[in-house]
N, C-alpha and C. Protein backbone atom coordinates (compact mmCIF):
# COMPACT_ATOMS: atom_id res chain seq x y z
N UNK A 1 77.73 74.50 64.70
CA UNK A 1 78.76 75.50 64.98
C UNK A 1 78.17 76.69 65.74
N UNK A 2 76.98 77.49 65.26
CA UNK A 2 76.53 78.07 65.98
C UNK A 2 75.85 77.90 67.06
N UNK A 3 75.52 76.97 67.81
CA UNK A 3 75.35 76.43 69.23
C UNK A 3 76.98 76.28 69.93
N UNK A 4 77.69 75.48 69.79
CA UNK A 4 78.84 75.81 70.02
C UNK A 4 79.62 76.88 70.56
N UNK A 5 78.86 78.02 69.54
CA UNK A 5 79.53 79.28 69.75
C UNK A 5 78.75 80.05 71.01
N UNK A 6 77.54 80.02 71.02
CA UNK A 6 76.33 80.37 72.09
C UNK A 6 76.86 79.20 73.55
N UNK A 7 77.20 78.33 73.48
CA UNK A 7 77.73 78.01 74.64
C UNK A 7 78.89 78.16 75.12
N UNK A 8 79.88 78.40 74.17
CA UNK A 8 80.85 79.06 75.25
C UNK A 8 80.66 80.42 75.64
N UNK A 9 80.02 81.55 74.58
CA UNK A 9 79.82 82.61 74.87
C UNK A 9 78.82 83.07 76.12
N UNK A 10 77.78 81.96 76.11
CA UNK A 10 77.25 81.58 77.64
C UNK A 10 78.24 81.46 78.62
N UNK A 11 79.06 79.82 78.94
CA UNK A 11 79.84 79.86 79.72
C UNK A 11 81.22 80.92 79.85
N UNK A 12 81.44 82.09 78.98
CA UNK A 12 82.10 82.90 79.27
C UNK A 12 81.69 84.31 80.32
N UNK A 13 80.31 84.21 80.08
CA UNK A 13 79.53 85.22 80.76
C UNK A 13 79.39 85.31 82.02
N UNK A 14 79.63 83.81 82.72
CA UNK A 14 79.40 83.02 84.16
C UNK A 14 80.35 82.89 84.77
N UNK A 15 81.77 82.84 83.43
CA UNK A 15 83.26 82.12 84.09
C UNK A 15 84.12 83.16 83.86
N UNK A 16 84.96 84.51 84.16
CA UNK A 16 85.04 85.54 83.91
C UNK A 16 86.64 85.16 83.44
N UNK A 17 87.38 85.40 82.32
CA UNK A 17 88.57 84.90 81.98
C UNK A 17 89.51 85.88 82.92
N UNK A 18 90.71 85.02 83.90
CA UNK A 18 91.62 85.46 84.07
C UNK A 18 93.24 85.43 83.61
N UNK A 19 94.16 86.81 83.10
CA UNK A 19 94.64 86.58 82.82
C UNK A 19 95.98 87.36 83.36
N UNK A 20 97.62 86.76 83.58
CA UNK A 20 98.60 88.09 84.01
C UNK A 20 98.10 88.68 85.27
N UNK A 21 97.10 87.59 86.03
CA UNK A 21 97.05 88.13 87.21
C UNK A 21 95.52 89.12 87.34
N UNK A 22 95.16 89.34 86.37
CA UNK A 22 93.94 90.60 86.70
C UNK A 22 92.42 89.53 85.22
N UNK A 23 91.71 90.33 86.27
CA UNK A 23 90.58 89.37 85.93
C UNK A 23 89.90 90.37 84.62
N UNK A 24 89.33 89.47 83.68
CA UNK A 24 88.96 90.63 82.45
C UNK A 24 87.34 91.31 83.12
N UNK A 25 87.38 92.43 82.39
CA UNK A 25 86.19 93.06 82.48
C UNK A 25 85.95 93.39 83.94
N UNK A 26 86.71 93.81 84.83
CA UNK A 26 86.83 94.38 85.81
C UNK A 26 87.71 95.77 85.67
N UNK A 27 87.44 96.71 86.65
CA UNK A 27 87.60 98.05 86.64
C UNK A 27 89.23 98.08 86.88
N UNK A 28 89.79 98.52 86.62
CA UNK A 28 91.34 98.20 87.46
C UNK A 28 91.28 99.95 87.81
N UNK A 29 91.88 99.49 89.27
CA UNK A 29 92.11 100.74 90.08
C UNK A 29 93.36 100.65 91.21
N UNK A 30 94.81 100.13 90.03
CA UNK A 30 95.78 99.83 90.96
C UNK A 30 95.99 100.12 92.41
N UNK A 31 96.34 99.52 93.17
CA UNK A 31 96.87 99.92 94.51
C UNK A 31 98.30 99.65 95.16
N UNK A 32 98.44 100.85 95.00
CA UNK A 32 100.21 100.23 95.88
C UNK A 32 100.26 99.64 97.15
N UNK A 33 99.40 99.28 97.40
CA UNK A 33 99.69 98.74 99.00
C UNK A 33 99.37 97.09 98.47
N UNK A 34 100.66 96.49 98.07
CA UNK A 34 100.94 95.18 98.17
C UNK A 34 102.14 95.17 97.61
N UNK A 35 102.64 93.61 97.74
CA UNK A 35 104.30 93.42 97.02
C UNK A 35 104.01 91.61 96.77
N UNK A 36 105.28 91.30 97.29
CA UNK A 36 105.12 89.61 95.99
C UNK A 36 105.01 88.65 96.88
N UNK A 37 104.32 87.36 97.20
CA UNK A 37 104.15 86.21 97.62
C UNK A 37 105.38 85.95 97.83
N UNK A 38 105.41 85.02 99.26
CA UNK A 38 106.49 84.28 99.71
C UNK A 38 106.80 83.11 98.25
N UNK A 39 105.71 82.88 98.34
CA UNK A 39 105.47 81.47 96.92
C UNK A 39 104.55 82.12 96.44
N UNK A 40 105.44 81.95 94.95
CA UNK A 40 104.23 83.03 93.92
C UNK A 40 103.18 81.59 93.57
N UNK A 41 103.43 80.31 93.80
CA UNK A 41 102.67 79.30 93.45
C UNK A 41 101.68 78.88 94.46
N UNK A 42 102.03 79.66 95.41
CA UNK A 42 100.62 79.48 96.56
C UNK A 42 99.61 80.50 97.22
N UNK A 43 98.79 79.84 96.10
CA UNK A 43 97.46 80.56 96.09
C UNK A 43 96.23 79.61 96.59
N UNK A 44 96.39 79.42 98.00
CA UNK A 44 95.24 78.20 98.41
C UNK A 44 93.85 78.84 99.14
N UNK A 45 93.92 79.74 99.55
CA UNK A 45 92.53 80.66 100.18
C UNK A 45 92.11 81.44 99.69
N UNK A 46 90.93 81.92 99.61
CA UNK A 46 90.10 82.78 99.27
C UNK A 46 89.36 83.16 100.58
N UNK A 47 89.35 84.39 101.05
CA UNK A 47 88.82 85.16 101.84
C UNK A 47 87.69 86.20 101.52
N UNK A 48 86.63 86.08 102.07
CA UNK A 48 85.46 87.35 102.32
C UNK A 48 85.28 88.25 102.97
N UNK A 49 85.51 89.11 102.63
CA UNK A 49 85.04 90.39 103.59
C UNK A 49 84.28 91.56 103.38
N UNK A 50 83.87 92.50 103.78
CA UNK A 50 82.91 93.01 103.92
C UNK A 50 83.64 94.45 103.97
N UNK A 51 83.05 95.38 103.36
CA UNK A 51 83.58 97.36 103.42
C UNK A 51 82.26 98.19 103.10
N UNK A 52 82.19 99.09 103.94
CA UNK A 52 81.54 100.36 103.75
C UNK A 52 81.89 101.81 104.25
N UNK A 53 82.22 102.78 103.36
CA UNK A 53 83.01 103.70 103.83
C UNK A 53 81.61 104.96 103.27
N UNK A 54 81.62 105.53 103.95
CA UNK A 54 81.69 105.11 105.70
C UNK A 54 80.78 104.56 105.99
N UNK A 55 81.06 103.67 107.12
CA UNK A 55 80.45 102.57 107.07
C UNK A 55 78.75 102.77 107.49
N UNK A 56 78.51 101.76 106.54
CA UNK A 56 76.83 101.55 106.67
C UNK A 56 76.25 102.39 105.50
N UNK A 57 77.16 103.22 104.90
CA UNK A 57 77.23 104.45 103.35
C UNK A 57 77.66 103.22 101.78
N UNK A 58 76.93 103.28 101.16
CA UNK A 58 77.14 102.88 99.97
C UNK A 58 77.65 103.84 98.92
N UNK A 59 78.06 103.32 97.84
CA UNK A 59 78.43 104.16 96.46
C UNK A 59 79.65 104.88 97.17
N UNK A 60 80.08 105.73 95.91
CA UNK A 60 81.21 106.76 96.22
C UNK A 60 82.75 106.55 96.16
N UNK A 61 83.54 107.34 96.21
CA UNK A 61 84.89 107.21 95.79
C UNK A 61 85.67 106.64 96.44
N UNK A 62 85.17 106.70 98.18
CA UNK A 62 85.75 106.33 99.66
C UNK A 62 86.93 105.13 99.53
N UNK A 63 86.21 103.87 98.83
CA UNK A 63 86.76 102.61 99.08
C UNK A 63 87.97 102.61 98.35
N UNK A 64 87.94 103.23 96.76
CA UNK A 64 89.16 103.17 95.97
C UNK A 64 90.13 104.53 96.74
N UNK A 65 89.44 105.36 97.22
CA UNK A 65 90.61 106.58 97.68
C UNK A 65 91.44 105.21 99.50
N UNK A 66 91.00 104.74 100.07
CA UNK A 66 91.30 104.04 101.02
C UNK A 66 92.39 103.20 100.60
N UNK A 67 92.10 102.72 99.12
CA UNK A 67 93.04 101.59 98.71
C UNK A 67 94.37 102.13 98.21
N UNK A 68 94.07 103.39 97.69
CA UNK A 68 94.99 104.23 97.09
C UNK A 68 95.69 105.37 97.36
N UNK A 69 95.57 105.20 98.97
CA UNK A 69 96.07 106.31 99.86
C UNK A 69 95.90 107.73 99.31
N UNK A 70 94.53 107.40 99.17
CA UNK A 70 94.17 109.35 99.44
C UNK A 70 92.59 109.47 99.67
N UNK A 71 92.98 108.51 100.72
CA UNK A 71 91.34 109.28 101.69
C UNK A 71 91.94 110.54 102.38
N UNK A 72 91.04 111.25 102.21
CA UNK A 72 91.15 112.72 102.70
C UNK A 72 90.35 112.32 104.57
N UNK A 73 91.48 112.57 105.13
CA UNK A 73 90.84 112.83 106.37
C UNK A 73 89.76 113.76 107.31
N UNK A 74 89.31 114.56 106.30
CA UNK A 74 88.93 115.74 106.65
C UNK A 74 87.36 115.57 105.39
N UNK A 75 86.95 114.82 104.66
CA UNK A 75 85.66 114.59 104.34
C UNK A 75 84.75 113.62 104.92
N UNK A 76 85.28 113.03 106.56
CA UNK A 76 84.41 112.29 107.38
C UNK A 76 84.81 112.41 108.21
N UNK A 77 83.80 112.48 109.58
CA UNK A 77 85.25 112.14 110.79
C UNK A 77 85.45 110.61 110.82
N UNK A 78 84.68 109.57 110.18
CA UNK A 78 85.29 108.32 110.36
C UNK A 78 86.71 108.36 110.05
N UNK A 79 87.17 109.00 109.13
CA UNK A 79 88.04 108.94 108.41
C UNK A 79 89.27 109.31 108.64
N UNK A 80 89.28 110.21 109.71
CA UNK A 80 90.74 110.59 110.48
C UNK A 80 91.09 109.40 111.22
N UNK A 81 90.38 108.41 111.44
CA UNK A 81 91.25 107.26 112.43
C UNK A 81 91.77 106.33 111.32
N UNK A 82 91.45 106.09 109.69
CA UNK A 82 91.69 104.77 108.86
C UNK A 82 92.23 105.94 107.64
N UNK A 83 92.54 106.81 107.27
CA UNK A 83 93.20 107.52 106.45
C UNK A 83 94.81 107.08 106.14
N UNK A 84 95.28 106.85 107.11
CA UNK A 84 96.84 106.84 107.17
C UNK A 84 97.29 104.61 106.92
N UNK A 85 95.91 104.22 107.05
CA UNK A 85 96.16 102.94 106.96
C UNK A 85 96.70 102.59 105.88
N UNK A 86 97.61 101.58 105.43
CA UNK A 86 98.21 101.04 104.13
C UNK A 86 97.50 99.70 103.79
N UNK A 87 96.45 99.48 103.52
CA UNK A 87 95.57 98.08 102.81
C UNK A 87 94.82 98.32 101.87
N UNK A 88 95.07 97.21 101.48
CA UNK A 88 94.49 96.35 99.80
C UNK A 88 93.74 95.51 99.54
N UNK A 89 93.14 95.07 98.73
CA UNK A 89 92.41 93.82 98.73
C UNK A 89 92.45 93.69 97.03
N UNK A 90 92.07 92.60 96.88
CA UNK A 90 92.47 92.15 94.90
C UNK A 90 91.34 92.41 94.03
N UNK A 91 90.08 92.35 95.14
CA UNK A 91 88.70 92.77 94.67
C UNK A 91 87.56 93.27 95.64
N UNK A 92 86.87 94.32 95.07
CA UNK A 92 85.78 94.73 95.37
C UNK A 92 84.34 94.33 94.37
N UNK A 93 83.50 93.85 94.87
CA UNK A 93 82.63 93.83 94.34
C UNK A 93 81.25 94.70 94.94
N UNK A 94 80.93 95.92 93.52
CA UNK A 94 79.94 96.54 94.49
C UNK A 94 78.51 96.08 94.56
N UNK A 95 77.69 96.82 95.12
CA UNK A 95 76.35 96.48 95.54
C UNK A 95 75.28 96.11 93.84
N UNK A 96 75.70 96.73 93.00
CA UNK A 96 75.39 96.79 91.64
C UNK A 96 75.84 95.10 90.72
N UNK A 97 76.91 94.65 91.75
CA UNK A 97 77.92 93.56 90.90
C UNK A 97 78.99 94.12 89.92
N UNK A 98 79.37 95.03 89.98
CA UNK A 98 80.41 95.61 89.08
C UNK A 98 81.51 95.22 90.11
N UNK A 99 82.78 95.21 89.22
CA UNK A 99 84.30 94.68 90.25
C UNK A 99 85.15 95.91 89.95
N UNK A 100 85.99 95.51 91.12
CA UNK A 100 86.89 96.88 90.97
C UNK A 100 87.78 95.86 91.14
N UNK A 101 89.37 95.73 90.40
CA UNK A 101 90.60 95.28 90.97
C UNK A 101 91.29 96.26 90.90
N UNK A 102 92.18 96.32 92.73
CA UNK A 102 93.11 96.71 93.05
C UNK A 102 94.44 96.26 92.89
N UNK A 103 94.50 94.37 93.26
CA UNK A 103 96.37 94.64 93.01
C UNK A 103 96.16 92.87 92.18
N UNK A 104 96.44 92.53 91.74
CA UNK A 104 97.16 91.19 90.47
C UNK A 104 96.82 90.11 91.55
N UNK A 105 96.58 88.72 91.15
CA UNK A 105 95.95 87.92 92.17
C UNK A 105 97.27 87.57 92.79
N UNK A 106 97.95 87.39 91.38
CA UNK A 106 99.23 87.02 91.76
C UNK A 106 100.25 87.64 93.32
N UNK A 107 99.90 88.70 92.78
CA UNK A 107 100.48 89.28 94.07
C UNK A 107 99.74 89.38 95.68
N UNK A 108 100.72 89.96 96.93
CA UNK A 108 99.98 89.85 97.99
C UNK A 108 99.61 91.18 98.31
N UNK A 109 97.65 91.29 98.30
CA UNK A 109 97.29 92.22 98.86
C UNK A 109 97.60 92.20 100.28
N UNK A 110 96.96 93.34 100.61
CA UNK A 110 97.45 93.72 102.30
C UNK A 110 95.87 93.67 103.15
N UNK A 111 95.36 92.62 103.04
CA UNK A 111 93.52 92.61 103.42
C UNK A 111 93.09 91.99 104.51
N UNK A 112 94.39 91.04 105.26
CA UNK A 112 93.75 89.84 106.18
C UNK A 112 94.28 90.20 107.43
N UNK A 113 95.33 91.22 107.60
CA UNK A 113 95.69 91.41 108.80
C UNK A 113 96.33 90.06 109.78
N UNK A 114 96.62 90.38 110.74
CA UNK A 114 97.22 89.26 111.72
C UNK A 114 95.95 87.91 111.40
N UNK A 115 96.07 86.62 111.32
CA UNK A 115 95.39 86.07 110.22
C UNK A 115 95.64 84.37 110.68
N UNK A 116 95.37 83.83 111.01
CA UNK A 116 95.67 82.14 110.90
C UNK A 116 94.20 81.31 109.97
N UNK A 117 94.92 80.48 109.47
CA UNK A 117 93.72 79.11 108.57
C UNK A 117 94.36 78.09 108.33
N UNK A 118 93.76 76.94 109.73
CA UNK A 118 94.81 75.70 109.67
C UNK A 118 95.97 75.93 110.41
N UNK A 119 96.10 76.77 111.06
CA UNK A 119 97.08 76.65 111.44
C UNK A 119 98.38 77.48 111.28
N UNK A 120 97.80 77.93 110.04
CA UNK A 120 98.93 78.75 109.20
C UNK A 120 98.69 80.38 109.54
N UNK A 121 99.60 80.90 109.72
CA UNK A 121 99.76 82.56 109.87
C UNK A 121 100.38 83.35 109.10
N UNK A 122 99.96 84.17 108.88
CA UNK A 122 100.16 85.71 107.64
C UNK A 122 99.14 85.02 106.23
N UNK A 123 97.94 85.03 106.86
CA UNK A 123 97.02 84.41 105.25
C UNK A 123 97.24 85.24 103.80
N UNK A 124 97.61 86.46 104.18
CA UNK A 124 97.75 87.39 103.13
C UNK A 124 99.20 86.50 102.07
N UNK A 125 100.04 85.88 102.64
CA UNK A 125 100.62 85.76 101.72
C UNK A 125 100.07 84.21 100.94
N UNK A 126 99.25 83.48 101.70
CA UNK A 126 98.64 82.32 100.35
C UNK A 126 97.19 82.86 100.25
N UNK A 127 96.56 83.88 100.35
CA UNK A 127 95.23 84.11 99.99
C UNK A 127 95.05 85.08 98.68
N UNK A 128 93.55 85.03 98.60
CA UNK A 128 93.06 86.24 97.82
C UNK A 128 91.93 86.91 98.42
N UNK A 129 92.07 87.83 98.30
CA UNK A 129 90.88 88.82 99.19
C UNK A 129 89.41 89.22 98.36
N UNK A 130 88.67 88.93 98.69
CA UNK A 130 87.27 89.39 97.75
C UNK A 130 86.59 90.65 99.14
N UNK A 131 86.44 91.67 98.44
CA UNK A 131 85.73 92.44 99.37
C UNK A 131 84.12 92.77 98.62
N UNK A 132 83.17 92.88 99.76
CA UNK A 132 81.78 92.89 99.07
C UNK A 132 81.46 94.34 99.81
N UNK A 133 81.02 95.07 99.25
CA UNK A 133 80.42 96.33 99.39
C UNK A 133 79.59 96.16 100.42
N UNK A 134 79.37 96.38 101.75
CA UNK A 134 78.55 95.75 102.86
C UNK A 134 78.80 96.16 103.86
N UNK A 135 77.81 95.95 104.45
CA UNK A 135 78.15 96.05 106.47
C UNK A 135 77.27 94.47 106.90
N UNK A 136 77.92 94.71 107.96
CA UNK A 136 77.62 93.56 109.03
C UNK A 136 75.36 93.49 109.60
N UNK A 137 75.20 94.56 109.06
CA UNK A 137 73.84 95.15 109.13
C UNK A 137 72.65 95.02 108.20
N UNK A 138 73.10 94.59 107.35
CA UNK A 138 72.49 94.30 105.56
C UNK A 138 73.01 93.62 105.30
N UNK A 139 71.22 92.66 104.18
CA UNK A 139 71.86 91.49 103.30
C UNK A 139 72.73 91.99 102.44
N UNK A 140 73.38 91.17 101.69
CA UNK A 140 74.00 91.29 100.15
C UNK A 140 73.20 91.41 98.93
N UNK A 141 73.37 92.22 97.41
CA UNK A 141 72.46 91.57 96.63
C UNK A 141 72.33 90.74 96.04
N UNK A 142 71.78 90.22 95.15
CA UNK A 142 71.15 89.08 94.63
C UNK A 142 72.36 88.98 93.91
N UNK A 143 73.20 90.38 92.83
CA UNK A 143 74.04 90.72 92.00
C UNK A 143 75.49 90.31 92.53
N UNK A 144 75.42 90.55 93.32
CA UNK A 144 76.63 90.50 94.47
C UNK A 144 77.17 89.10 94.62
N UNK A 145 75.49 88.51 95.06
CA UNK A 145 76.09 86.73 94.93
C UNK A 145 76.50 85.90 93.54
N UNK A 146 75.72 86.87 92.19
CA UNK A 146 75.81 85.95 91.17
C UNK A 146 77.53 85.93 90.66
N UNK A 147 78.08 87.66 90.34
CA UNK A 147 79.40 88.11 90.73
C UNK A 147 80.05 87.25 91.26
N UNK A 148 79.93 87.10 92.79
CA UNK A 148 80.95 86.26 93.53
C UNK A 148 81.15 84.76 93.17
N UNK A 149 80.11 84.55 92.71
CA UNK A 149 79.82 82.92 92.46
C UNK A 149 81.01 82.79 91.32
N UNK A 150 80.35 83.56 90.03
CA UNK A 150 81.01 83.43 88.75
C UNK A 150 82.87 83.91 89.44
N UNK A 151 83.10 84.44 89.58
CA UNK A 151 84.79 84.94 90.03
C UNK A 151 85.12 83.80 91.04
N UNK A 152 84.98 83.63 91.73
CA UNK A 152 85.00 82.19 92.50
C UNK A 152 85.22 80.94 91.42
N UNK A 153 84.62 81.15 91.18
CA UNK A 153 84.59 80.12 89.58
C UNK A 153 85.74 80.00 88.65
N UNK A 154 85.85 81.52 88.64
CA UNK A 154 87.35 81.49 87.54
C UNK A 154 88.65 81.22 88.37
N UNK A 155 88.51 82.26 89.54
CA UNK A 155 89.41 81.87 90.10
C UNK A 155 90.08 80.26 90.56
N UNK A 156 88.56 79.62 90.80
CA UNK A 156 89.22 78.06 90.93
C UNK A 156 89.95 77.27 90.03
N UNK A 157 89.15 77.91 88.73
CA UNK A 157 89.67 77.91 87.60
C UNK A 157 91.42 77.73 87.36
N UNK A 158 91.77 78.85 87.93
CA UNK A 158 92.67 79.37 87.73
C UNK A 158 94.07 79.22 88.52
N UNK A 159 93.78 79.12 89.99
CA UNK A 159 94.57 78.87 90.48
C UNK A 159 94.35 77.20 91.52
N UNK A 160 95.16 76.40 90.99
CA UNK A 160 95.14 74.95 91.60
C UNK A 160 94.59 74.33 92.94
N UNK A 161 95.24 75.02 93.40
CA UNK A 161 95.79 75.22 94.91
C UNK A 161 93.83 75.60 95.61
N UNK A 162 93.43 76.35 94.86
CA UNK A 162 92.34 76.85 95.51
C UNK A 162 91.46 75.46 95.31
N UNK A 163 90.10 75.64 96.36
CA UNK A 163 89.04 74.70 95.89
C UNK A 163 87.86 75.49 97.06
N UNK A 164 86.83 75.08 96.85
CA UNK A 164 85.81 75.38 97.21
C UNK A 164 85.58 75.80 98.81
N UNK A 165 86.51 74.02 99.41
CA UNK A 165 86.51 74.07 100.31
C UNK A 165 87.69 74.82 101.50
N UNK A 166 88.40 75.56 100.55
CA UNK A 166 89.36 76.57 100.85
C UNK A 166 88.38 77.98 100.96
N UNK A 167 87.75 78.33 101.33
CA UNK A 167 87.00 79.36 101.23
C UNK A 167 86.52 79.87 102.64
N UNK A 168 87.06 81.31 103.19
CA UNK A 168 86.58 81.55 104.68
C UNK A 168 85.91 83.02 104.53
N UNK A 169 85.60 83.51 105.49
CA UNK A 169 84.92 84.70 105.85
C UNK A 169 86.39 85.21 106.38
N UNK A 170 86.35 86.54 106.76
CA UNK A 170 87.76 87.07 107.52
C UNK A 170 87.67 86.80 109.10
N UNK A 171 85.99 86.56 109.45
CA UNK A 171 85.92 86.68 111.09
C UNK A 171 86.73 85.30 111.08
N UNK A 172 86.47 84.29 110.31
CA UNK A 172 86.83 82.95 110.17
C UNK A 172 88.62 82.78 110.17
N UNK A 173 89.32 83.95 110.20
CA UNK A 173 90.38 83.51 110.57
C UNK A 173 91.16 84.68 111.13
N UNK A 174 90.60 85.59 111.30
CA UNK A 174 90.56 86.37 112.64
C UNK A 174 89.68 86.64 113.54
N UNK A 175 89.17 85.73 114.20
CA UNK A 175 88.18 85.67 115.16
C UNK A 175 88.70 86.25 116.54
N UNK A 176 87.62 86.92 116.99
CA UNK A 176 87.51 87.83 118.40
C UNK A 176 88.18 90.06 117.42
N UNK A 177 88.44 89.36 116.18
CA UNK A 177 89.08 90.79 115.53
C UNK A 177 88.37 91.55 114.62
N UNK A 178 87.92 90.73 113.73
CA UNK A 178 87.01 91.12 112.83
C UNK A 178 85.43 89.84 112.63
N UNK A 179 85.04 90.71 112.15
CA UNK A 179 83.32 90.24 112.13
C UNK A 179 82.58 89.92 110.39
N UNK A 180 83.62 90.37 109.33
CA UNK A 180 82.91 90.72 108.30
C UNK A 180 83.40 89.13 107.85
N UNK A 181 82.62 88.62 106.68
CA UNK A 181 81.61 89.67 105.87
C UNK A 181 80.02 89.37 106.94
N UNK A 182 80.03 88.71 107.90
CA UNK A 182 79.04 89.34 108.96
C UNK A 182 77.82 88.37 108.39
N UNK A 183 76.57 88.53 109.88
CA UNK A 183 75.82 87.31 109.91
C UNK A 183 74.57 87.59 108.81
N UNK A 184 74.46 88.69 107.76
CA UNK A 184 73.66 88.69 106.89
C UNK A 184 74.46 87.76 104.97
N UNK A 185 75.46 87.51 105.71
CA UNK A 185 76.42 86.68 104.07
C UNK A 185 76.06 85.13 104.44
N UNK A 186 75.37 84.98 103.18
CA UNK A 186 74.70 83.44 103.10
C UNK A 186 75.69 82.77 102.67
N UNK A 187 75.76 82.12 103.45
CA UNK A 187 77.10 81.06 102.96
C UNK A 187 76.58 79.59 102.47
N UNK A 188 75.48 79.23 102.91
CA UNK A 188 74.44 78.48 102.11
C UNK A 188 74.11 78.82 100.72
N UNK A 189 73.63 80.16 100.00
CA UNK A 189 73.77 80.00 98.91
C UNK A 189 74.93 80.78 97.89
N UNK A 190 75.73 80.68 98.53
CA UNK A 190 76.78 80.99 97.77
C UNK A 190 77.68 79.73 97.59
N UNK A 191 77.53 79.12 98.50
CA UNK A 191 78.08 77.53 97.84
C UNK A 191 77.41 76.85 97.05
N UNK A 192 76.10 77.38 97.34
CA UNK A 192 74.80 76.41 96.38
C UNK A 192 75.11 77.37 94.99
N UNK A 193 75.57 77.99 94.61
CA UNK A 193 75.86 78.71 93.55
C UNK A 193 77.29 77.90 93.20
N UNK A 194 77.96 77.74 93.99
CA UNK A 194 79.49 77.01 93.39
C UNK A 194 78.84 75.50 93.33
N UNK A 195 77.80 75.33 93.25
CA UNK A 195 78.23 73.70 93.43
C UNK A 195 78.62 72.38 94.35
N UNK A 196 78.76 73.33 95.70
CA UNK A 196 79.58 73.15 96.59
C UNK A 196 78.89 72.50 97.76
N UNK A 197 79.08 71.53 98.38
CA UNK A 197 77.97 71.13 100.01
C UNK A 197 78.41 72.47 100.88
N UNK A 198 76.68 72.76 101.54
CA UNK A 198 76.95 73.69 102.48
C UNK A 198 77.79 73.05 103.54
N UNK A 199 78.51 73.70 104.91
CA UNK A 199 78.76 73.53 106.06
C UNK A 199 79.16 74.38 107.00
């Protein structure tokens, strides 16, 4: 019995329980910038991307005031051009591996912008957004990958529709638009962490 108990309490540590949409033991830092799936039952992508406010700047309040419409325009000048923007994403994971959720998986963040995968356009309404504390300029940490691995995990867990091989970068389906999560995100071992064949 007590082995038993040490292994799920192991595999709970790795597989992060989701529940009602929000993942446990993550920070919640609602964001109004989302609303409801065309199909609340289609949840087939998972997207990566990459944030640093300002960019190439770690730590700090920047990313949740961005999500939560009150970046102050006037504590960067980056910041007078992306202040007034309305986007979301469902997760942040920072440089430490700590998570921040912004909006319910269930629901559609606002993270992918003009967007095709397969064929398909507006990804925001069958995706989920993972954002990694980063620039296009720097690796990721070690923490960062173990994080993503394990949430990746639950999430597959969790929602059907998803699988491994549903999994893109954002340049990956807005290409010529965006660049993140950028050529320092190992996508070799972050599948080798899921289990997954690289490609």
């Amino acid at each position: 019995m007590i082995e038993q108990t040490q292994i799920r309490r192991k595999g709970s540590a790795r597989r992060p329980a989701i529940a009602g949409g929000w993942l446990a033991g993550a920070r919640a830092c609602p964001s109004p910038n989302h609303d409801a799936r065309p199909d609340a039952d289609d949840i087939s992508l998972l997207v990566i991307h990459n944030i640093s406010l300002p960019p190439g700047r770690f730590g700090g309040p920047y990313i949740d005031q961005l999500f939560t419409n009150r970046l102050d325009p006037d504590a960067h000048p980056y910041f007078a051009g992306i202040h007034a923007l309305r986007v979301s994403s469902h997760l942040l994971i920072a440089r430490d591996g700590r998570v921040t959720q912004y909006v319910p998986f269930d629901a559609r963040a606002w993270h992918a912008g003009v967007s095709r995968y397969e064929g398909r356009e507006r990804c925001n309404d069958f995706s989920i957004g993972i954002e990694l504390e980063g620039s296009d300029e720097r690796p990721f940490t070690a923490r960062q990958y173990a994080k993503l691995a394990a949430v990746t995990k639950a999430l597959l867990g969790a929602y059907p529709r998803l699988s491994a091989a549903r999994i893109a970068g954002h340049s990956d389906i807005a290409p010529g638009r965006k660049t993140d999560p950028g050529p320092h995100f190992d996508w070799a071992r972050y599948r080798a962490a899921l289990g997954a064949p690289a490609h």
